[in-house]
Protein backbone atom coordinates (compact mmCIF):
# COMPACT_ATOMS: atom_id res chain seq x y z
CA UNK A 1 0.00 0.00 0.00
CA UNK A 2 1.46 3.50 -0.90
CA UNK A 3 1.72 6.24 1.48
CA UNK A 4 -1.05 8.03 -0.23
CA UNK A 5 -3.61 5.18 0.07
CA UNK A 6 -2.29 4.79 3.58
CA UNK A 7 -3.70 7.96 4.80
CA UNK A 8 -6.56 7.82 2.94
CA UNK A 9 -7.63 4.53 4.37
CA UNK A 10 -6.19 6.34 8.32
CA UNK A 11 -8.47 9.55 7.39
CA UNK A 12 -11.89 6.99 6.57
CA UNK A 13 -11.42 5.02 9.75
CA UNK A 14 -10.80 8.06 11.53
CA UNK A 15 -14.21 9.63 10.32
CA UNK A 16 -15.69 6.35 10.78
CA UNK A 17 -15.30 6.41 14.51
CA UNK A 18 -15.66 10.10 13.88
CA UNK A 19 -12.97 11.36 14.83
CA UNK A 20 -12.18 15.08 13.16
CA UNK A 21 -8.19 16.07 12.47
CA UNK A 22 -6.58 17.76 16.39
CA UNK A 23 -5.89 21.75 16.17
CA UNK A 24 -2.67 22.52 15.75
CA UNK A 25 -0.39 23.05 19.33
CA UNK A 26 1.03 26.16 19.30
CA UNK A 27 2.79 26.81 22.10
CA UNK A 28 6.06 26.28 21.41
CA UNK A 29 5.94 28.76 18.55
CA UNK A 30 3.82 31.20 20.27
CA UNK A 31 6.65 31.67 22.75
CA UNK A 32 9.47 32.00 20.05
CA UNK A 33 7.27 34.48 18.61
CA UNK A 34 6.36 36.14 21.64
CA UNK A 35 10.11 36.10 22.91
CA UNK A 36 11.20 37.41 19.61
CA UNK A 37 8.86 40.11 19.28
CA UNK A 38 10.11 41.38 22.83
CA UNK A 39 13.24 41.52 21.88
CA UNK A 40 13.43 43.68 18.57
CA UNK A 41 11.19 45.96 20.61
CA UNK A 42 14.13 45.91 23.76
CA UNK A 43 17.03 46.26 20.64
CA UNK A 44 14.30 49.34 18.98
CA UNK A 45 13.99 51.26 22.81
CA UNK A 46 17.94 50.96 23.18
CA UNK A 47 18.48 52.28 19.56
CA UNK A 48 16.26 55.11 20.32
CA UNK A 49 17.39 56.01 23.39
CA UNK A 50 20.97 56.19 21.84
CA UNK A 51 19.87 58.25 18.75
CA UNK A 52 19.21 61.73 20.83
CA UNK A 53 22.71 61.83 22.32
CA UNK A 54 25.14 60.46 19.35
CA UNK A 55 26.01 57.23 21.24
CA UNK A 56 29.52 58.19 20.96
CA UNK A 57 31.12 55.19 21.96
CA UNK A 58 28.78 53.24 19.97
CA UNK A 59 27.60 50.85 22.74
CA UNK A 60 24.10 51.53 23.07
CA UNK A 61 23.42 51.12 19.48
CA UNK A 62 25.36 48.37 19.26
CA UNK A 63 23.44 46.67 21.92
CA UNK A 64 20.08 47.49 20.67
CA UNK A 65 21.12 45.72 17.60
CA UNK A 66 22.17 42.77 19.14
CA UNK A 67 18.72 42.50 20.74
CA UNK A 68 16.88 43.06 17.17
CA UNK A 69 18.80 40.91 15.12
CA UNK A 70 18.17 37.48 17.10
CA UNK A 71 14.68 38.28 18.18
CA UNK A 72 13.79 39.09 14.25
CA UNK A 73 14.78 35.43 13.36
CA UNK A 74 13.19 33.90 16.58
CA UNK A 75 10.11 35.66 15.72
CA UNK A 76 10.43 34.82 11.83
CA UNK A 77 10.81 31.08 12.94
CA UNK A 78 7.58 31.40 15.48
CA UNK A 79 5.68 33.30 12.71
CA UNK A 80 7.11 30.25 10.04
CA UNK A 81 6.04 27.45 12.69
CA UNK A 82 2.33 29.23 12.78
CA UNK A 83 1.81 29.57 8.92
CA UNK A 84 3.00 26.18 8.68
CA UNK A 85 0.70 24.53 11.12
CA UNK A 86 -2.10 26.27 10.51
CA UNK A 87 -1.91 25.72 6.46
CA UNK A 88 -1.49 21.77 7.12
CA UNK A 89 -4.48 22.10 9.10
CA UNK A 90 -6.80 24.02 7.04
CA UNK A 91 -5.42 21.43 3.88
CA UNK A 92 -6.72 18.64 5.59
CA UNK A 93 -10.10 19.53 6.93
CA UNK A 94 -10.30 20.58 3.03
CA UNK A 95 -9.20 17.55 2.08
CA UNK A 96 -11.66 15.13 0.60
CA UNK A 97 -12.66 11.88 3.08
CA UNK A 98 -14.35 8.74 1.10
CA UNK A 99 -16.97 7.28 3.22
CA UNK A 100 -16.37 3.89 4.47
CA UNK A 101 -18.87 1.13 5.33
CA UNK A 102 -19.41 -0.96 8.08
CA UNK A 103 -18.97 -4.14 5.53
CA UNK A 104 -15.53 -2.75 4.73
CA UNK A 105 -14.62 -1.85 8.47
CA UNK A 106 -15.50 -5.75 9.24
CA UNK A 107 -13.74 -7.42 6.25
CA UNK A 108 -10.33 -5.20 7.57
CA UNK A 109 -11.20 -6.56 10.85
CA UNK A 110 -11.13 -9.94 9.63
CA UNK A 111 -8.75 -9.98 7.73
CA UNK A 112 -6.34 -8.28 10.45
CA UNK A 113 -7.37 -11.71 12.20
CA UNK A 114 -6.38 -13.66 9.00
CA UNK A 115 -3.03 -11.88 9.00
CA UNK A 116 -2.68 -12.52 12.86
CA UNK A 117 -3.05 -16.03 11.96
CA UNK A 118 -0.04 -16.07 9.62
CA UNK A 119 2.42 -14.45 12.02
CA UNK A 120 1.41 -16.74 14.72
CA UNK A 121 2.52 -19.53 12.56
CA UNK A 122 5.95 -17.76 11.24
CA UNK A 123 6.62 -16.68 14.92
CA UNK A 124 6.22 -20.12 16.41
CA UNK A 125 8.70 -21.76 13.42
CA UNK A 126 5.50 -24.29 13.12
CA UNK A 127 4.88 -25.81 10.23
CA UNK A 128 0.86 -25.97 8.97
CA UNK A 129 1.43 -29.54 8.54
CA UNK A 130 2.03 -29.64 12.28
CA UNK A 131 -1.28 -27.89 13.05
CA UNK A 132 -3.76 -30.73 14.19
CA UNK A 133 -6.64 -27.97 13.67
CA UNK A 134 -7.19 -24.53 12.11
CA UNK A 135 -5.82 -21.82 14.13
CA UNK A 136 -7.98 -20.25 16.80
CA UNK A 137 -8.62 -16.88 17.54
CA UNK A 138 -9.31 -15.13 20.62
CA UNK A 139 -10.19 -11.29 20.51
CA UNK A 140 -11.46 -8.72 22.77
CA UNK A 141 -11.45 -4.44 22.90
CA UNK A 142 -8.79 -2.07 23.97
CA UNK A 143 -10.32 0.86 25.45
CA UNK A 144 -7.81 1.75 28.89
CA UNK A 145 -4.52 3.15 28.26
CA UNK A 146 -1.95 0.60 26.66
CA UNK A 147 1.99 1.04 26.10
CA UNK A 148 2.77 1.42 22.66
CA UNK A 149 -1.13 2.53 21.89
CA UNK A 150 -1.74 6.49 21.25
CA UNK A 151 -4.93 7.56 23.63
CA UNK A 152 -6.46 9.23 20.64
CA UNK A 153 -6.76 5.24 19.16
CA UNK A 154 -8.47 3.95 22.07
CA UNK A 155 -12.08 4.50 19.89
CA UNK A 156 -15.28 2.69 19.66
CA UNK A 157 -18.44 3.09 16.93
CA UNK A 158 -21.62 0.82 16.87
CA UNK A 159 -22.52 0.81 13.17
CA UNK A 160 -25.75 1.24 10.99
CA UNK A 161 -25.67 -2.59 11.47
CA UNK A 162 -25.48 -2.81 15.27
CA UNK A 163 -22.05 -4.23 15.47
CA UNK A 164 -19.65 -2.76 18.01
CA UNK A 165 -16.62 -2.72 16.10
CA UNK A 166 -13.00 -0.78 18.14
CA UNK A 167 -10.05 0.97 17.41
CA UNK A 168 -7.66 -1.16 19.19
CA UNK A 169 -7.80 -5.38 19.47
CA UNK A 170 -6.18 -7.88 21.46
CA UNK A 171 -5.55 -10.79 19.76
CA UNK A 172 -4.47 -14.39 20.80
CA UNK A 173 -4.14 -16.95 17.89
CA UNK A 174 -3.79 -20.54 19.46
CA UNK A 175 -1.97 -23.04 17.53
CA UNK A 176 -2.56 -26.91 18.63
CA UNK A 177 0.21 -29.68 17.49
CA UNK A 178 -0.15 -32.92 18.72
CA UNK A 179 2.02 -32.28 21.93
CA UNK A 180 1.61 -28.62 22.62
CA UNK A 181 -0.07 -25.40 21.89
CA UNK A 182 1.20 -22.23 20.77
CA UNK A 183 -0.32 -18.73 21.64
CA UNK A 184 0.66 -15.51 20.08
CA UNK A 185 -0.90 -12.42 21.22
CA UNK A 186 -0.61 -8.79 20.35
CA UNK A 187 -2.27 -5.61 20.00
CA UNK A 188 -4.13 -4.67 16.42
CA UNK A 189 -4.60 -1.57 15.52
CA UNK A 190 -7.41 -0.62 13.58
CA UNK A 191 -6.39 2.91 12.19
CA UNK A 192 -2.73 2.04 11.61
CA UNK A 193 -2.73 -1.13 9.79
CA UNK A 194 -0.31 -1.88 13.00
CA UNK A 195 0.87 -4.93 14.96
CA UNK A 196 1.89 -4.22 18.50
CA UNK A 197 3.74 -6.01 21.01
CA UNK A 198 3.35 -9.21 19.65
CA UNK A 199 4.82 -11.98 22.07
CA UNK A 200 4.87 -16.27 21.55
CA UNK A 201 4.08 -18.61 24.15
CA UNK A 202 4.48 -22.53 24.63
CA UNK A 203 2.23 -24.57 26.20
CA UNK A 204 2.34 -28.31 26.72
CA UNK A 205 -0.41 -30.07 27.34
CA UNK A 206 0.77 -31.90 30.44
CA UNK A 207 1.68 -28.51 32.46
CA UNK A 208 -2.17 -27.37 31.68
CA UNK A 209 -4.22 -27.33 35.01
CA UNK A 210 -7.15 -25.34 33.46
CA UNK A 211 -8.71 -23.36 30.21
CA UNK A 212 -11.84 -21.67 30.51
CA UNK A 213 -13.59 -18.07 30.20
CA UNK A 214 -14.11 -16.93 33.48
CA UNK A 215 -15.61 -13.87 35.53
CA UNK A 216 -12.60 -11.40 37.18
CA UNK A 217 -12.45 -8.90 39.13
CA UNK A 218 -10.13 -6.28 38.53
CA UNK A 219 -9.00 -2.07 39.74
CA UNK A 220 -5.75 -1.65 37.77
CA UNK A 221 -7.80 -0.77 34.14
CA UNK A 222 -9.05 2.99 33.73
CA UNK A 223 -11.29 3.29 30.44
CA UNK A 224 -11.19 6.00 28.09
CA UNK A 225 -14.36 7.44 29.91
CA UNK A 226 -12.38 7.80 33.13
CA UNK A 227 -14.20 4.83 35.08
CA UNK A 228 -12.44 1.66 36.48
CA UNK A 229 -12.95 -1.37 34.74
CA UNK A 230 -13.53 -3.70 38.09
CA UNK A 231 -15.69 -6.38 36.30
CA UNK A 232 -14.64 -8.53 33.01
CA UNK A 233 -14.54 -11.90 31.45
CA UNK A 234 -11.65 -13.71 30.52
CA UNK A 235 -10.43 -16.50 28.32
CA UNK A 236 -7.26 -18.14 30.41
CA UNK A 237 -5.19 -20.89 30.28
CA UNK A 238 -3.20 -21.61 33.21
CA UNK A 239 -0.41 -24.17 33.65
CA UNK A 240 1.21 -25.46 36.64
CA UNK A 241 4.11 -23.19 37.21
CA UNK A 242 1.15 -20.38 37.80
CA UNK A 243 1.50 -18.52 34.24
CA UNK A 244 -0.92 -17.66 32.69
CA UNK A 245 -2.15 -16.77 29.36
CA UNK A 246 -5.45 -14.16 29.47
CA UNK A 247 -7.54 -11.76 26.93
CA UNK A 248 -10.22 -9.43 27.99
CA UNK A 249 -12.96 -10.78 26.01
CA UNK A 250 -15.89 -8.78 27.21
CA UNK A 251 -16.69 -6.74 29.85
CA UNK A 252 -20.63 -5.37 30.82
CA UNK A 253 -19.26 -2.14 31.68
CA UNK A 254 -17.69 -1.45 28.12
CA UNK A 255 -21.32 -2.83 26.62
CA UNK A 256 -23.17 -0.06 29.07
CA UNK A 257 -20.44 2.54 28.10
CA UNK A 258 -21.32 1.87 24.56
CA UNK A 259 -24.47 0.84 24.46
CA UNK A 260 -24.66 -2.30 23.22
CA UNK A 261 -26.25 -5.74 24.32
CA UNK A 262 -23.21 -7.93 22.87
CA UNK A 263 -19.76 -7.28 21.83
CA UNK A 264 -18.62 -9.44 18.58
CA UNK A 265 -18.26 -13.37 19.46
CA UNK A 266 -14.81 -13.24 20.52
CA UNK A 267 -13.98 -17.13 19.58
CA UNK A 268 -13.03 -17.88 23.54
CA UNK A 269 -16.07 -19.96 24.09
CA UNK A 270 -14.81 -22.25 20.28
CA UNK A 271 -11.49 -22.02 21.61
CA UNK A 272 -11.88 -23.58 25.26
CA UNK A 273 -13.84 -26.28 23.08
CA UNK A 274 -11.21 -27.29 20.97
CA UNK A 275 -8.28 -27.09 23.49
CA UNK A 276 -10.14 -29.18 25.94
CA UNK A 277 -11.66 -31.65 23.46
CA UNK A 278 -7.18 -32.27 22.90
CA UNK A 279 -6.45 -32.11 26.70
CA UNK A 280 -9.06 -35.26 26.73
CA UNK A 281 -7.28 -36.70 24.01
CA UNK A 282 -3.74 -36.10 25.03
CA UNK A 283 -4.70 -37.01 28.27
């Protein structure tokens, strides 16, 4: 994809969870302008004052020069840093935004999943013919604060067709082979096209004590409306040692927050299925 279609496709999601392109921050260049200004006025006063009088010696004038010179290019840079800003601003609130559909939001979204899929299996160094079943994903929302993740990503949108659809994903692809699984989880996001801290696990089959989707309680998660998240469900896979492997796969306080009945089946329930259906058989 070329860096043009790139931020076409960024500005489309963007107005699909409707978000609208930040003002400019000025600061910075407000100061340099500010700061400059003062000082060609301090190098004008001194120049003045020297004029009257003949400023002999020079030293007066010379100073007030001094003073205008550098605070005429600080101010020129502040001024430059303004126009600048401002133009790229105006140019893209101008610029033209295609409209995109839920249909198309949901086939990237699955085929981010499909993708997912394909690095689990070049992470692990698995061959497909090792796979005893398709891989299985597990996927959830992002919507606290996450390393690597910009704040301004953490976004949500139920479509025209009632789907809750996100900005940010977690997701866990589980590969089974005949002695062990393999999960590789990471963050997707939605508006970037980007893979995030992406990490591979082993599991064997012998060290697992339990898989299931369970109820947890939690106070360490602050969502993008400012609330705790204290109450979620889980997909997790525990082994002996006491790791653990575990996705946030829904959560009623994101569904109220949204205002939604259901979030997307997030394949935990299929998952548990087919990892205990090999536990039996392993076991």
């Amino acid at each position: 994809m070329s860096r043009r279609d790139r931020v076409q496709q960024e500005d489309a999601l963007q107005a699909y969870f409707g978000i609208t392109p930040e003002r400019p921050r000025l600061g910075p260049a407000v100061t340099l302008l500010g700061g400059g200004s003062i000082l060609v006025l301090a190098g004008v006063s001194l120049s003045d004052v020297a004029a009257p009088y003949g400023d002999p010696a020079g030293c007066t004038g010379c100073a007030g020069t001094f003073l205008a010179v550098p605070g005429l290019l600080l101010a020129a840079s502040g001024l430059t840093v303004i126009a600048t800003k401002w133009t790229i601003f105006h140019r893209t609130l101008r610029r033209p935004v295609a409209e995109i559909a839920d249909a198309d939001v949901q086939r990237k979204i699955e085929e981010a999943f499909a993708e997912a899929a394909a690095r689990a299996l070049s992470a692990s160094g698995l061959l497909r013919e090792e796979l005893v079943s398709q891989p299985l994903a597990i996927s959830g929302p992002v919507l606290w604060k996450t390393e690597a993740v910009p704040a301004s990503d953490l976004l949500w949108r139920r479509g025209k067709d009632g789907v809750a659809r996100f900005g940010i994903y977690r997701i866990s692809t589980i590969l089974l082979t005949g002695t062990h699984l393999v999960a590789h989880t990471c963050l997707y996001n939605l508006i970037r096209s980007a893979f995030l801290s992406e990490r591979t696990e082993e599991f064997h089959y012998r060290n697992i004590v339990s898989i299931s989707t369970t109820d947890s309680q939690s106070a360490t998660q602050l969502l993008v409306g400012g609330d705790v998240l204290t109450t979620t469900r889980e997909f997790r896979i525990s082994v002996a040692s006491g790791e653990s492997l575990r996705v946030i796969v829904d959560s009623q306080q994101i569904r109220t927050m949204i205002g939604v009945e259901t979030l997307p089946d997030s394949g935990a329930e299929r998952a548990v299925r087919a990892i205990r259906a090999m536990l039996r058989e392993r076991g």
